[in-house]
C-alpha atoms as a PDB file:
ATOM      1  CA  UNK A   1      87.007 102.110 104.465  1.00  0.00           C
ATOM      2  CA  UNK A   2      89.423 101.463 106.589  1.00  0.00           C
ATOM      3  CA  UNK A   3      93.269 100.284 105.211  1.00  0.00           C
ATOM      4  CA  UNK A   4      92.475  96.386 105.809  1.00  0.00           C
ATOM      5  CA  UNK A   5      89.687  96.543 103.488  1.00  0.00           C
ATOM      6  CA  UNK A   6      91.440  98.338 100.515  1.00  0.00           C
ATOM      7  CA  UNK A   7      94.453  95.313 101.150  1.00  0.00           C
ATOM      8  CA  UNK A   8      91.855  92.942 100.660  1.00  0.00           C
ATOM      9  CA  UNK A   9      89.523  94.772  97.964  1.00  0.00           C
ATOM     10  CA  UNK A  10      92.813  94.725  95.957  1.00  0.00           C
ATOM     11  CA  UNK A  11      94.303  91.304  96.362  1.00  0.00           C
ATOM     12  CA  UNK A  12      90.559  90.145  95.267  1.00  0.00           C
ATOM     13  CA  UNK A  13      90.806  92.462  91.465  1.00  0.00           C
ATOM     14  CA  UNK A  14      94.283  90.635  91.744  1.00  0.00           C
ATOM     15  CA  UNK A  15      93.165  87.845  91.715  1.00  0.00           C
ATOM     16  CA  UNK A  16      89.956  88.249  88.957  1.00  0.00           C
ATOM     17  CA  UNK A  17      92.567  89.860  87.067  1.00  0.00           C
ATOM     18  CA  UNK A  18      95.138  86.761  87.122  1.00  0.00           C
ATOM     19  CA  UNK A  19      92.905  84.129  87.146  1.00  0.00           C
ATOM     20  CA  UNK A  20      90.923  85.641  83.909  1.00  0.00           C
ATOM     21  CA  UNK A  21      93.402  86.012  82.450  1.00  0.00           C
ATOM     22  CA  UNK A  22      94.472  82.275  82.973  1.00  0.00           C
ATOM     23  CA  UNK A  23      91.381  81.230  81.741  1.00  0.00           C
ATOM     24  CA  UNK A  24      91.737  83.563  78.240  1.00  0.00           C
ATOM     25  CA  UNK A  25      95.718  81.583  78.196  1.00  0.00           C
ATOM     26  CA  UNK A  26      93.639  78.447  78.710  1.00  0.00           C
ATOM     27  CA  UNK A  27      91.530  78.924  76.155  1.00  0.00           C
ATOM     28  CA  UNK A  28      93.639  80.536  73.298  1.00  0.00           C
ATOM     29  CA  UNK A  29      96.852  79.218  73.880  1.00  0.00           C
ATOM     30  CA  UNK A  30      96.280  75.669  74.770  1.00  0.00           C
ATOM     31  CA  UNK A  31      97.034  74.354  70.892  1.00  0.00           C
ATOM     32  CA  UNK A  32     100.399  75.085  71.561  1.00  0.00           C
ATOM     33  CA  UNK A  33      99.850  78.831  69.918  1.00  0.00           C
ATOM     34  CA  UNK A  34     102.425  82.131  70.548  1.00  0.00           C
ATOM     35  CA  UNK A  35     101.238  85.863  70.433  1.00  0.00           C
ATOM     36  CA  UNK A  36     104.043  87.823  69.239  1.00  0.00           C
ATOM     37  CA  UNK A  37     103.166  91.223  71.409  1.00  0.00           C
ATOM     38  CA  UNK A  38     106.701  92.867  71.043  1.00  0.00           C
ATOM     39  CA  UNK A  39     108.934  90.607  68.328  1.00  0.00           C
ATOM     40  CA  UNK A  40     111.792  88.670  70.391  1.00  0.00           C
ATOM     41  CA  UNK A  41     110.893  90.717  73.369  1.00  0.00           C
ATOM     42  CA  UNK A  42     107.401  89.469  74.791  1.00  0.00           C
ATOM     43  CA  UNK A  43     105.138  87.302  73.770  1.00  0.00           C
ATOM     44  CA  UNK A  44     102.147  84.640  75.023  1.00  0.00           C
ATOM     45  CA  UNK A  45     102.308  81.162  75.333  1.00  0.00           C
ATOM     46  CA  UNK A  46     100.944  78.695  77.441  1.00  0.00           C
ATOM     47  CA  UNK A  47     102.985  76.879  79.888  1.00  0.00           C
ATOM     48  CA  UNK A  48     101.968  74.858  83.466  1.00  0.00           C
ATOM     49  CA  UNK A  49     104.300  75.351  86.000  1.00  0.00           C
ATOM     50  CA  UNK A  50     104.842  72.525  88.733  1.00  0.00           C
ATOM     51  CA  UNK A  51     107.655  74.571  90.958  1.00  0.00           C
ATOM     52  CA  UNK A  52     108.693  77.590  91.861  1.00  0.00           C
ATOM     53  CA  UNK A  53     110.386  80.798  89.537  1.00  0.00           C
ATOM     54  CA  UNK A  54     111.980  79.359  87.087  1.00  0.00           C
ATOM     55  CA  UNK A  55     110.376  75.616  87.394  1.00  0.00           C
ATOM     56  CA  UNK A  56     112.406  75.334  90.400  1.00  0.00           C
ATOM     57  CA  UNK A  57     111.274  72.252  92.620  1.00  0.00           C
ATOM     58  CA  UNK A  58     108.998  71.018  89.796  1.00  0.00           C
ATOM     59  CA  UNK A  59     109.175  67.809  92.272  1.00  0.00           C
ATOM     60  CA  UNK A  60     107.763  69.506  95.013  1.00  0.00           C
ATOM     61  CA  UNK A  61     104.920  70.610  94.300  1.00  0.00           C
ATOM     62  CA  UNK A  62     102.954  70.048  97.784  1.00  0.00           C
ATOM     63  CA  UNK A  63     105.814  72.279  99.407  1.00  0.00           C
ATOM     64  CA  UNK A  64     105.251  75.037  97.381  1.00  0.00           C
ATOM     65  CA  UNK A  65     101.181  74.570  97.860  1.00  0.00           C
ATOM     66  CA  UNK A  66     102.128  74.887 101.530  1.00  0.00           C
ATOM     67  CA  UNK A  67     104.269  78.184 101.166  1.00  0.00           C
ATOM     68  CA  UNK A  68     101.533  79.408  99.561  1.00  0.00           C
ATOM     69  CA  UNK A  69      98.642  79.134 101.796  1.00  0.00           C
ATOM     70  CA  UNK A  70     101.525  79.921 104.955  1.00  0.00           C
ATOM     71  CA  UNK A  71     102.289  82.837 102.957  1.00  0.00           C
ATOM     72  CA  UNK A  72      98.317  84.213 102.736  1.00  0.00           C
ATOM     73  CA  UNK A  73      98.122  83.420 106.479  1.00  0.00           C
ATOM     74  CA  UNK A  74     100.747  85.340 107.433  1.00  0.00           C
ATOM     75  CA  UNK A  75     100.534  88.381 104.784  1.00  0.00           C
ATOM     76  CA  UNK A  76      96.317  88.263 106.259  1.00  0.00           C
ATOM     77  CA  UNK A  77      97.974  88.064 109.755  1.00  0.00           C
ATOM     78  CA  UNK A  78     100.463  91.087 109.310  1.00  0.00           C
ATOM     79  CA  UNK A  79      97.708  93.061 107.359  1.00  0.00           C
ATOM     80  CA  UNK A  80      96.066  93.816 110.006  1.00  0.00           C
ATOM     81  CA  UNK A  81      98.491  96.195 111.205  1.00  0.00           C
ATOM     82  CA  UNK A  82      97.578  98.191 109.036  1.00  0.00           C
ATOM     83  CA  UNK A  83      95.475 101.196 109.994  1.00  0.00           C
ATOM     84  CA  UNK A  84      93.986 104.773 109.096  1.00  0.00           C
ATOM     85  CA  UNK A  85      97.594 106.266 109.865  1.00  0.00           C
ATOM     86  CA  UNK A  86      99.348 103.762 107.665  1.00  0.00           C
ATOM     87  CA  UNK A  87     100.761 104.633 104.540  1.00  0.00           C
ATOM     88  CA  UNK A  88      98.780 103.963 101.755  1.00  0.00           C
ATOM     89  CA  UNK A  89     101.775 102.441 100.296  1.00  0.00           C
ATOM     90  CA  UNK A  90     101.692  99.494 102.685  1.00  0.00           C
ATOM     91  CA  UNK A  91      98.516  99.212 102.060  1.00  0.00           C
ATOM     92  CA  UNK A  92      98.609  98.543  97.890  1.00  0.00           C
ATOM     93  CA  UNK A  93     102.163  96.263  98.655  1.00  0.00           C
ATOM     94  CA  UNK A  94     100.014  93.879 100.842  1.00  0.00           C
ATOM     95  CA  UNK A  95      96.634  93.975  98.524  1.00  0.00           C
ATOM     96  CA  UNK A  96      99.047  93.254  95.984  1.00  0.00           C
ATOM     97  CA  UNK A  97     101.172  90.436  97.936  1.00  0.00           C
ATOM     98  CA  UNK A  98      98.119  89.019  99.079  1.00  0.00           C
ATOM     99  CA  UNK A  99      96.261  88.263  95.848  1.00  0.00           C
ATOM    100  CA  UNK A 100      99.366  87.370  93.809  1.00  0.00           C
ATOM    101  CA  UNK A 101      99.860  84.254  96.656  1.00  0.00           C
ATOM    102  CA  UNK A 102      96.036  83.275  96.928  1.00  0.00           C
ATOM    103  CA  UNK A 103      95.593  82.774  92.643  1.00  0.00           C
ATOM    104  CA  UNK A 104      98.963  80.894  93.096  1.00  0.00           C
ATOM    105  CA  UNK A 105      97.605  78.872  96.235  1.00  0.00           C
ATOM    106  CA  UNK A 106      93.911  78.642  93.978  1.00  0.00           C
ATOM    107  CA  UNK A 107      96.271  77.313  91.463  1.00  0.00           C
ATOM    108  CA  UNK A 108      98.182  74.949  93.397  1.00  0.00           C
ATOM    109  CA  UNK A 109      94.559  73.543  95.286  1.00  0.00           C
ATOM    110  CA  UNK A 110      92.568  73.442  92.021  1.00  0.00           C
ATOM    111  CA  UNK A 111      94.106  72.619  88.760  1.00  0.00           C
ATOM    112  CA  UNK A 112      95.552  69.336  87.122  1.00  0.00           C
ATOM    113  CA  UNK A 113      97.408  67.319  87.803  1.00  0.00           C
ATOM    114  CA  UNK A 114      95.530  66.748  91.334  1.00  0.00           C
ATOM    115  CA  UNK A 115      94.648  68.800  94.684  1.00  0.00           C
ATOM    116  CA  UNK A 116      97.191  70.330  96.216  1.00  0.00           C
ATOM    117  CA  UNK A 117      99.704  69.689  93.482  1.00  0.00           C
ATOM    118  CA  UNK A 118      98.037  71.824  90.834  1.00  0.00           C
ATOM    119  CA  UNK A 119     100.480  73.579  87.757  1.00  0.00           C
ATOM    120  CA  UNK A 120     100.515  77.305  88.041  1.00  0.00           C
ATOM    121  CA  UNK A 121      99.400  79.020  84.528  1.00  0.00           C
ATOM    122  CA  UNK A 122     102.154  80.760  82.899  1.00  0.00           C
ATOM    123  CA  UNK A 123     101.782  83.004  79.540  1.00  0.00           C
ATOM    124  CA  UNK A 124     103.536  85.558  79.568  1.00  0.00           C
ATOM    125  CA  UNK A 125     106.638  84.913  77.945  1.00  0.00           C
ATOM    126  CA  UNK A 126     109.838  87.818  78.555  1.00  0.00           C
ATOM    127  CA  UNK A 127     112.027  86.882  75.470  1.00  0.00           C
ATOM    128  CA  UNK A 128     112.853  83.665  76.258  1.00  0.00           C
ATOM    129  CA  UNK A 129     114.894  84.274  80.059  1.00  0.00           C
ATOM    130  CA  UNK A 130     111.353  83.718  81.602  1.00  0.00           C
ATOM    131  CA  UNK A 131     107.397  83.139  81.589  1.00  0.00           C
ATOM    132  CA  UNK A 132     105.008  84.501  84.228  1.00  0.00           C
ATOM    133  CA  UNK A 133     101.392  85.383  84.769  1.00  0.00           C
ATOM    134  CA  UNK A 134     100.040  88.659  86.254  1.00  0.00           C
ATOM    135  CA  UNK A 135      99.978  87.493  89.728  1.00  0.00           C
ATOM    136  CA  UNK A 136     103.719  86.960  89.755  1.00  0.00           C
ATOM    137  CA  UNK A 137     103.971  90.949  88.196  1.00  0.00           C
ATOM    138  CA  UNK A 138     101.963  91.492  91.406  1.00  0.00           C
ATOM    139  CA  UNK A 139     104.277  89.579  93.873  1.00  0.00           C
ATOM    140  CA  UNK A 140     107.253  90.789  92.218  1.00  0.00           C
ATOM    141  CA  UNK A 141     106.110  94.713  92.659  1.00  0.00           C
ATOM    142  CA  UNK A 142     104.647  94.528  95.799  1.00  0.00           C
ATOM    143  CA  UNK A 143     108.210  92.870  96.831  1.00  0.00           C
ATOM    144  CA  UNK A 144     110.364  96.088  95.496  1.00  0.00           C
ATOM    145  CA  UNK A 145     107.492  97.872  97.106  1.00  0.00           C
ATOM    146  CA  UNK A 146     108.105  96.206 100.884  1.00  0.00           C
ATOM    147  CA  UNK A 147     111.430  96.593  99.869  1.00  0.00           C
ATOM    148  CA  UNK A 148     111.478 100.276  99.486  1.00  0.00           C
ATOM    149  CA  UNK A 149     109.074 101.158 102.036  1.00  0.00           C
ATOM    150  CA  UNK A 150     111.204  98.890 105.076  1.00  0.00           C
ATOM    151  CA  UNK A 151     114.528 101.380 103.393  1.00  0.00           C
ATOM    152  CA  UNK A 152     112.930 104.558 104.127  1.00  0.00           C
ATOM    153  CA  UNK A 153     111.558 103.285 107.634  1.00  0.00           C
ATOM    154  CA  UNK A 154     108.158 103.985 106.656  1.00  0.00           C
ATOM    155  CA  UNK A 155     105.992 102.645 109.405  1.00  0.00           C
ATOM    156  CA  UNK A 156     103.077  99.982 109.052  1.00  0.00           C
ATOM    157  CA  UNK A 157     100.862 100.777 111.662  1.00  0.00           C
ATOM    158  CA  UNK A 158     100.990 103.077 114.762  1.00  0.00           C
ATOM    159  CA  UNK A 159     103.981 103.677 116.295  1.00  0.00           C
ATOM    160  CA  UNK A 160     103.250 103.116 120.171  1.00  0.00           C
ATOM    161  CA  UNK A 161     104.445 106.336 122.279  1.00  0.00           C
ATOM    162  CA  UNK A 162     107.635 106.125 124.260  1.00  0.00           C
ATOM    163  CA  UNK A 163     107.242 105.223 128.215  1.00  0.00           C
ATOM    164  CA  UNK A 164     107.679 108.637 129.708  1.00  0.00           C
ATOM    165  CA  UNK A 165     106.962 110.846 126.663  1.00  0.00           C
ATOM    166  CA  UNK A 166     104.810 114.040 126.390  1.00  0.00           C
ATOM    167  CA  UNK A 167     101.425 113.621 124.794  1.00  0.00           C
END
């Protein structure tokens, strides 16, 4: 299979992976519960978020709904870059990227309190300095990943031969 279609065979278990496990946060956590998972460390509870890291924008939600789907356009655009010479690396970093922003565009489209305003799910909850979901673990990884990759001039695609160089 070639690299484009491992990018976008991850982003989709991604995104079945975030958005199921929105639905269990949904479901268990709507009364308000908490999951101790490590005591005053991590634990679950169920929060809607209307802007950005750290409810940032809450105001804005349409802005952030449009970052969103710019952001899958471009990260689909650039994807396709990638090739059978590619590192694999770039490969997982944009699967990743790529279904972290589409549950968080779903999100934005789909849920309450209207279309294209929608509350991103948060649950998990990292002692108090922050909650998340799985799709922002995603987005945050594949970012360090990009990141690291860019620092050690690893190269996305094939690099086109010099003008004048020796096959």
């Amino acid at each position: 299979m070639r690299r484009y279609g491992w990018m976008l065979a991850l982003a989709a278990l991604v995104l079945l992976v975030d958005q199921s496990s929105k639905f269990w946060a949904t479901s268990v956590l709507s009364g308000g519960e908490r999951i101790a998972v490590i005591p005053q460390l991590l634990e679950f509870r169920l929060l809607y978020n209307a802007g950005a890291a750290f409810s940032i924008g809450a105001g804005a939600t349409w802005v952030f709904t449009l970052a969103a789907a710019a952001a899958v356009g471009g990260i689909l655009y650039a994807g396709r870059r990638l090739c059978t010479t590619a590192s694999m690396a770039w490969t997982v970093a944009f699967g990743a990227l790529l279904g972290g922003a589409t549950s968080h565009l779903l999100d934005r489209l789909f849920r309450p309190p209207s279309f294209a305003q929608g509350h991103v799910v948060d649950f998990i909850d990292y002692g108090g300095l922050f909650v998340g979901n799985v799709a922002d673990i995603a987005l945050s990884g594949s970012c360090v990943l990009l990141v690291l990759l860019t620092a050690r001039g690893v190269p996305l695609g094939k690099v086109p031969d010099a003008p004048g160089s020796q096959p």
